[in-house]
PDB file of N, CA and C in Angstrom:
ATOM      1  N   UNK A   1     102.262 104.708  99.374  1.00  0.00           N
ATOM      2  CA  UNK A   1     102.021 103.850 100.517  1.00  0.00           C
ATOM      3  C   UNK A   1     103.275 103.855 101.397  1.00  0.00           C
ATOM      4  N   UNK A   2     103.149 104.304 102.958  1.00  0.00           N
ATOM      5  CA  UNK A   2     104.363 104.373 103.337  1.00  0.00           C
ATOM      6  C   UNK A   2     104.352 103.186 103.874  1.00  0.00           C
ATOM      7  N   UNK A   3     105.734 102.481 104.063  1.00  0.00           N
ATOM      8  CA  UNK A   3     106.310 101.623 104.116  1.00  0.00           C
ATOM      9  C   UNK A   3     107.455 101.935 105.412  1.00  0.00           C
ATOM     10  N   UNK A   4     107.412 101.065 106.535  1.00  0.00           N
ATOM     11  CA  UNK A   4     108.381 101.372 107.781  1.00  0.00           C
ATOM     12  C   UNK A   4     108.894  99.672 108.192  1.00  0.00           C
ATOM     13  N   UNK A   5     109.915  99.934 108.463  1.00  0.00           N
ATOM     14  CA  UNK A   5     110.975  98.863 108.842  1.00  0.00           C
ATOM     15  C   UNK A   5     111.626  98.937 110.005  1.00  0.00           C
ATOM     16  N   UNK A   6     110.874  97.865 110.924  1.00  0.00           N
ATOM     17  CA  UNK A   6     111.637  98.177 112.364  1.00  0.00           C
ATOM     18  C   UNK A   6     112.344  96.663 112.805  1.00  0.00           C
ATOM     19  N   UNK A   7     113.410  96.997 112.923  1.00  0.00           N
ATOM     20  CA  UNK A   7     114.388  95.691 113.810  1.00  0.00           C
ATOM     21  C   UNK A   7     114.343  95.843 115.596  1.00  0.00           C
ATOM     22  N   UNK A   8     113.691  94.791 115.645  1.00  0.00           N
ATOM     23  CA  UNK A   8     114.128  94.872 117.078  1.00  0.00           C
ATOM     24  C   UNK A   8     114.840  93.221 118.284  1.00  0.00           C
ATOM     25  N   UNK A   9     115.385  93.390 119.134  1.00  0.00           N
ATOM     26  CA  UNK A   9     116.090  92.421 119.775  1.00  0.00           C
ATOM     27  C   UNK A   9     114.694  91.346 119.902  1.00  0.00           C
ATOM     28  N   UNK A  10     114.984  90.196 119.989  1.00  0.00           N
ATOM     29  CA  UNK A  10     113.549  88.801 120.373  1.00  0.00           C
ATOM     30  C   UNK A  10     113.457  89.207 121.355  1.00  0.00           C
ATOM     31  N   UNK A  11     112.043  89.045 121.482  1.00  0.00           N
ATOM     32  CA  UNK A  11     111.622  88.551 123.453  1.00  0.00           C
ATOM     33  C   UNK A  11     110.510  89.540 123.482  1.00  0.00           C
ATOM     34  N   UNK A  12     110.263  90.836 122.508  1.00  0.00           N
ATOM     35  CA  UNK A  12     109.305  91.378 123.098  1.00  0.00           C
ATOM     36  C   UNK A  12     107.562  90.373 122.688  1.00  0.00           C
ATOM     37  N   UNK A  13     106.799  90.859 123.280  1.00  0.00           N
ATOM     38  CA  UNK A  13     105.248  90.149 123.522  1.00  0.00           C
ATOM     39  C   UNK A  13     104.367  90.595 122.478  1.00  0.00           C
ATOM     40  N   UNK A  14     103.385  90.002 122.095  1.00  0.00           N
ATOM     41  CA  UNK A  14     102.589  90.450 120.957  1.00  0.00           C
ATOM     42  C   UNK A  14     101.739  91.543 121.326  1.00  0.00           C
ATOM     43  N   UNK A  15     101.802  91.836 122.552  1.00  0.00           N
ATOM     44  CA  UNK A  15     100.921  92.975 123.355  1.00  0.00           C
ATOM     45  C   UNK A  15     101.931  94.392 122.586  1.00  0.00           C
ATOM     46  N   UNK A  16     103.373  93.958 123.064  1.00  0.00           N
ATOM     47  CA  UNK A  16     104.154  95.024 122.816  1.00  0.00           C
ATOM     48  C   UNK A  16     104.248  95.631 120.768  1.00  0.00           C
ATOM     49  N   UNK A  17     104.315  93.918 120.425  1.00  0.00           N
ATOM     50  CA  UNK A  17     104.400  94.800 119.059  1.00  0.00           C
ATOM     51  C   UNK A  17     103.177  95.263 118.266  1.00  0.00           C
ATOM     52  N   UNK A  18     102.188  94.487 118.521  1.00  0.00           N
ATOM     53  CA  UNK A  18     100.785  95.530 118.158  1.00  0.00           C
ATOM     54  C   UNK A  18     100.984  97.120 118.758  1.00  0.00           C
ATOM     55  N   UNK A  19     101.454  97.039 119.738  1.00  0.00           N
ATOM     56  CA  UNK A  19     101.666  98.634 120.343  1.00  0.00           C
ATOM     57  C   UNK A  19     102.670  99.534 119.411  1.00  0.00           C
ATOM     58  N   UNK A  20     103.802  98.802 118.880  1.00  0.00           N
ATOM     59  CA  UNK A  20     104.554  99.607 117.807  1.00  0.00           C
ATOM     60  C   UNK A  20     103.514  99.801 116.899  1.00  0.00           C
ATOM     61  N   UNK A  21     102.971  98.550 115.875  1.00  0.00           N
ATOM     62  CA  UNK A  21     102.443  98.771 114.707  1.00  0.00           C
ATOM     63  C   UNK A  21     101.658  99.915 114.958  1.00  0.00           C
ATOM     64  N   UNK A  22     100.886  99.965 115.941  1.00  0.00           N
ATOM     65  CA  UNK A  22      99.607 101.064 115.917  1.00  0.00           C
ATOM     66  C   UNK A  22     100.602 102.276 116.099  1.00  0.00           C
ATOM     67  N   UNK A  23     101.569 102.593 116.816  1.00  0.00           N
ATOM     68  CA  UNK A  23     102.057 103.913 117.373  1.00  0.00           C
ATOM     69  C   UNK A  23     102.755 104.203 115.748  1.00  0.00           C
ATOM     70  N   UNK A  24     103.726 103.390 115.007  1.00  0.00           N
ATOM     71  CA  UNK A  24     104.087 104.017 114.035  1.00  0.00           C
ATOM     72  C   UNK A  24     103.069 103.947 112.834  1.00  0.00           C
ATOM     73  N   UNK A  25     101.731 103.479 113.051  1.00  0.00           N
ATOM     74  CA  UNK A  25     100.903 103.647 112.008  1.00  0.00           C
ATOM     75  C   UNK A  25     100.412 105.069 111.992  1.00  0.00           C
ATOM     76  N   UNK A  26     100.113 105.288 113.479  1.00  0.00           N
ATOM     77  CA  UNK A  26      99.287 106.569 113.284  1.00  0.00           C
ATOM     78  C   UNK A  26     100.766 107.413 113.387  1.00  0.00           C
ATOM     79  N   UNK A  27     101.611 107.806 113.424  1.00  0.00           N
ATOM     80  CA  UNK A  27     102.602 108.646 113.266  1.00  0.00           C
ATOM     81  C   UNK A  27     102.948 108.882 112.201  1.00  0.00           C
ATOM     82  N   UNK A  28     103.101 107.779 111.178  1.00  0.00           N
ATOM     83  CA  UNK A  28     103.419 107.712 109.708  1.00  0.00           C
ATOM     84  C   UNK A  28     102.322 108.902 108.892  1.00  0.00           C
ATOM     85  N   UNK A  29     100.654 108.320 109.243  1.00  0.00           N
ATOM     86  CA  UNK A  29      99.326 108.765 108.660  1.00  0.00           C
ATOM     87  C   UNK A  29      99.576 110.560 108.779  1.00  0.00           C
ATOM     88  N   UNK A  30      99.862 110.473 110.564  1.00  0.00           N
ATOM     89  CA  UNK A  30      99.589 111.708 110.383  1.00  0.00           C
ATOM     90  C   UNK A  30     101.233 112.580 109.601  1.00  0.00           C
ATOM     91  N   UNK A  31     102.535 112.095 109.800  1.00  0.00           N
ATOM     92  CA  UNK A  31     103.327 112.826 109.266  1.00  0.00           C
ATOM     93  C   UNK A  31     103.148 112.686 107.993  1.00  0.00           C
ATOM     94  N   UNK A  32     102.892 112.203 107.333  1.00  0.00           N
ATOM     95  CA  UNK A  32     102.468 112.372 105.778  1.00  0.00           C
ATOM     96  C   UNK A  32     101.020 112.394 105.037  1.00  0.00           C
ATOM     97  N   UNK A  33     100.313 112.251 105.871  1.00  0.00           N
ATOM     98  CA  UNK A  33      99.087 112.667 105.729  1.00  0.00           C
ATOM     99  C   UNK A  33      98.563 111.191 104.700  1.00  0.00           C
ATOM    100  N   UNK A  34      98.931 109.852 104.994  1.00  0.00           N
ATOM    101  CA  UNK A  34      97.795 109.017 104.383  1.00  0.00           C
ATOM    102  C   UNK A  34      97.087 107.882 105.245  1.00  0.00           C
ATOM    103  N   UNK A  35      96.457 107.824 104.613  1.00  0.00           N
ATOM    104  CA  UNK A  35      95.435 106.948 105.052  1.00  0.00           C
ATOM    105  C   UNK A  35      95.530 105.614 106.355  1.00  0.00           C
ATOM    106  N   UNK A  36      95.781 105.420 107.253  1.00  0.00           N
ATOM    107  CA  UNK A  36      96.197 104.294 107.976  1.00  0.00           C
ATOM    108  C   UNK A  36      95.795 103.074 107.057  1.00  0.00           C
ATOM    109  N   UNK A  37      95.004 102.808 106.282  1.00  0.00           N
ATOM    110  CA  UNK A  37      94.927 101.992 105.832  1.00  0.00           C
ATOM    111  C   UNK A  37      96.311 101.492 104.629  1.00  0.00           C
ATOM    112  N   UNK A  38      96.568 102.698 103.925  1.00  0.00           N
ATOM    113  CA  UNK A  38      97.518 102.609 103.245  1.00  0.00           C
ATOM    114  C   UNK A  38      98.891 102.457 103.908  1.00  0.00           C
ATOM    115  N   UNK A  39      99.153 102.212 105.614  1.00  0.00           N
ATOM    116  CA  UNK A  39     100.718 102.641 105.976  1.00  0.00           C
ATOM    117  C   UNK A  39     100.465 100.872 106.158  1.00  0.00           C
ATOM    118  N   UNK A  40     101.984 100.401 106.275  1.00  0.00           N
ATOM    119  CA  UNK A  40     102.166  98.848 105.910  1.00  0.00           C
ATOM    120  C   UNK A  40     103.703  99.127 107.284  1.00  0.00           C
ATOM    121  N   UNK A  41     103.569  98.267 108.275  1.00  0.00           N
ATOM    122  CA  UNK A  41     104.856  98.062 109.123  1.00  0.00           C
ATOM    123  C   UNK A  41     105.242  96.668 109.114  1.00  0.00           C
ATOM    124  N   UNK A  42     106.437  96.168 108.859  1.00  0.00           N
ATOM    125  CA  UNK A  42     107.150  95.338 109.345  1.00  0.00           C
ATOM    126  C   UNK A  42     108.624  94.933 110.230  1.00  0.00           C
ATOM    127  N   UNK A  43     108.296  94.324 111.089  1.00  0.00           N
ATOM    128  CA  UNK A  43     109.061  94.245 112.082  1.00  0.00           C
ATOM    129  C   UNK A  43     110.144  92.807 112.005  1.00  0.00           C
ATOM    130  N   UNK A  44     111.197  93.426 112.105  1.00  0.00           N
ATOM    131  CA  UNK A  44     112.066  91.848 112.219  1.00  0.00           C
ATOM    132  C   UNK A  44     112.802  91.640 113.640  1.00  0.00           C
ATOM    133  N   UNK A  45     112.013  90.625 113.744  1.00  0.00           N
ATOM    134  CA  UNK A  45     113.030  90.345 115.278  1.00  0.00           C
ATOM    135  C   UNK A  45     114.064  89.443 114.665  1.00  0.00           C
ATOM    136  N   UNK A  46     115.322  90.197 116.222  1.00  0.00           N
ATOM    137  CA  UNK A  46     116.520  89.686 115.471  1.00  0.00           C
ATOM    138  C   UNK A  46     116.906  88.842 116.785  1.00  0.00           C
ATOM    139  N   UNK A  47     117.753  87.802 116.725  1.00  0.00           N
ATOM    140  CA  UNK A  47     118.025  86.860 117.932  1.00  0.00           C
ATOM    141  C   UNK A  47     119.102  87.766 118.518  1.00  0.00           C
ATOM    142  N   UNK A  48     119.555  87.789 119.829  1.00  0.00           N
ATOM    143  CA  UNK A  48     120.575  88.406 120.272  1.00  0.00           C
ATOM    144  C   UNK A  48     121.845  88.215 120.196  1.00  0.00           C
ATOM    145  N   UNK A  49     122.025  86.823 119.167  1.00  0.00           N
ATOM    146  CA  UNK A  49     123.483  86.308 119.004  1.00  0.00           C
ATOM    147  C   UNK A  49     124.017  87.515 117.724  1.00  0.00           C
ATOM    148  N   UNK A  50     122.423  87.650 117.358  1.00  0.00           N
ATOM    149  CA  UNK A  50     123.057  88.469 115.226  1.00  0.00           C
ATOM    150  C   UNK A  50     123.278  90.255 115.773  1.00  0.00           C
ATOM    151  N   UNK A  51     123.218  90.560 117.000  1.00  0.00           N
ATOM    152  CA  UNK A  51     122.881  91.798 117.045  1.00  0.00           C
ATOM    153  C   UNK A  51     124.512  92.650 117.741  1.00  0.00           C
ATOM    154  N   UNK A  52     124.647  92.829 117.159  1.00  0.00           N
ATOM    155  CA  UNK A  52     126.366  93.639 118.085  1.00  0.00           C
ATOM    156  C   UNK A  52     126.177  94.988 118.657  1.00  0.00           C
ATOM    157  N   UNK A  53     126.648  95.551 119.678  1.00  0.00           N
ATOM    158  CA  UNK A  53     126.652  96.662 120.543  1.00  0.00           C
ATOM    159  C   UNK A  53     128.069  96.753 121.263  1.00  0.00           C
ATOM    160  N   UNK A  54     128.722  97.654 120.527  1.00  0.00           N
ATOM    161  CA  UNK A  54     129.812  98.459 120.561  1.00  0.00           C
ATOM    162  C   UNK A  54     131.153  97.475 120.834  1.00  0.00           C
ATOM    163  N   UNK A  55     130.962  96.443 119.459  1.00  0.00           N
ATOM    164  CA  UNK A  55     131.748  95.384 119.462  1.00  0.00           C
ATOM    165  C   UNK A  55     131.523  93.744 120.020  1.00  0.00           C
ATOM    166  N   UNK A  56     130.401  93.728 120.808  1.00  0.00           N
ATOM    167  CA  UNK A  56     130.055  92.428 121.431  1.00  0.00           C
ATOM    168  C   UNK A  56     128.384  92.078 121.032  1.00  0.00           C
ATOM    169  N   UNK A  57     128.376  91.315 121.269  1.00  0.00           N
ATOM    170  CA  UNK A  57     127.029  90.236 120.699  1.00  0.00           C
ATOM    171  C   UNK A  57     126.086  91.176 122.081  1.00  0.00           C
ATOM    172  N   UNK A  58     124.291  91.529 121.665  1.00  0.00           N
ATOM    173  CA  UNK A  58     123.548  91.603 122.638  1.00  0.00           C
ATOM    174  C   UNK A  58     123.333  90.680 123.721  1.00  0.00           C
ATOM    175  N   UNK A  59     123.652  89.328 123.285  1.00  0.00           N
ATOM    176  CA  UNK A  59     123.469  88.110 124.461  1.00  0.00           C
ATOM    177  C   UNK A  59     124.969  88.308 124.984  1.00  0.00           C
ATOM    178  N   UNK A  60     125.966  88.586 124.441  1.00  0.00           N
ATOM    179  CA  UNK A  60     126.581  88.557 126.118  1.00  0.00           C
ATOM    180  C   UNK A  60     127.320  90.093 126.998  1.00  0.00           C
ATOM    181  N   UNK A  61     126.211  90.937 126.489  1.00  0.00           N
ATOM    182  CA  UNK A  61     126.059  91.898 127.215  1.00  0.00           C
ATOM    183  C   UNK A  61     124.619  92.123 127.937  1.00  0.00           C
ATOM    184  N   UNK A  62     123.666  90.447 128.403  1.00  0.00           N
ATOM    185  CA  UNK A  62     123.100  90.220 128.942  1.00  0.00           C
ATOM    186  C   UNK A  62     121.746  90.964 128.374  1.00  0.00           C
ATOM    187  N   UNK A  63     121.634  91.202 127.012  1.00  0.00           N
ATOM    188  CA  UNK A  63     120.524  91.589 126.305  1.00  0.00           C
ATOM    189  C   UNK A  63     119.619  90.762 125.669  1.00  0.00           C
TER     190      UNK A  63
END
């Protein structure tokens, strides 16, 4: 059962992350050939205070 782990910054819309789940479901199915039923995604949104980019916090590089 493949298993995928995606972090991403808060704020995106439930429009947007149904759009991941489905895009890395069927990408997973077809690169390994199982079943969509069997691929499992979870997503962690992360607040922009916990997230660092090239030494500074995403919130105060206005992310």
């Amino acid at each position: 059962m493949p298993f995928a782990q995606i972090y991403l910054l808060e704020g995106r819309t439930e429009e947007q992350k149904r759009a991941v789940i489905e895009k890395v479901t069927q990408a997973l199915s077809e690169a390994v050939g199982a079943p969509k039923e069997n691929v499992r995604v979870w997503m962690h949104d992360v607040p922009n205070t916990n997230w660092g980019i090239g030494g500074v916090s995403a919130k105060d590089l206005g992310r």
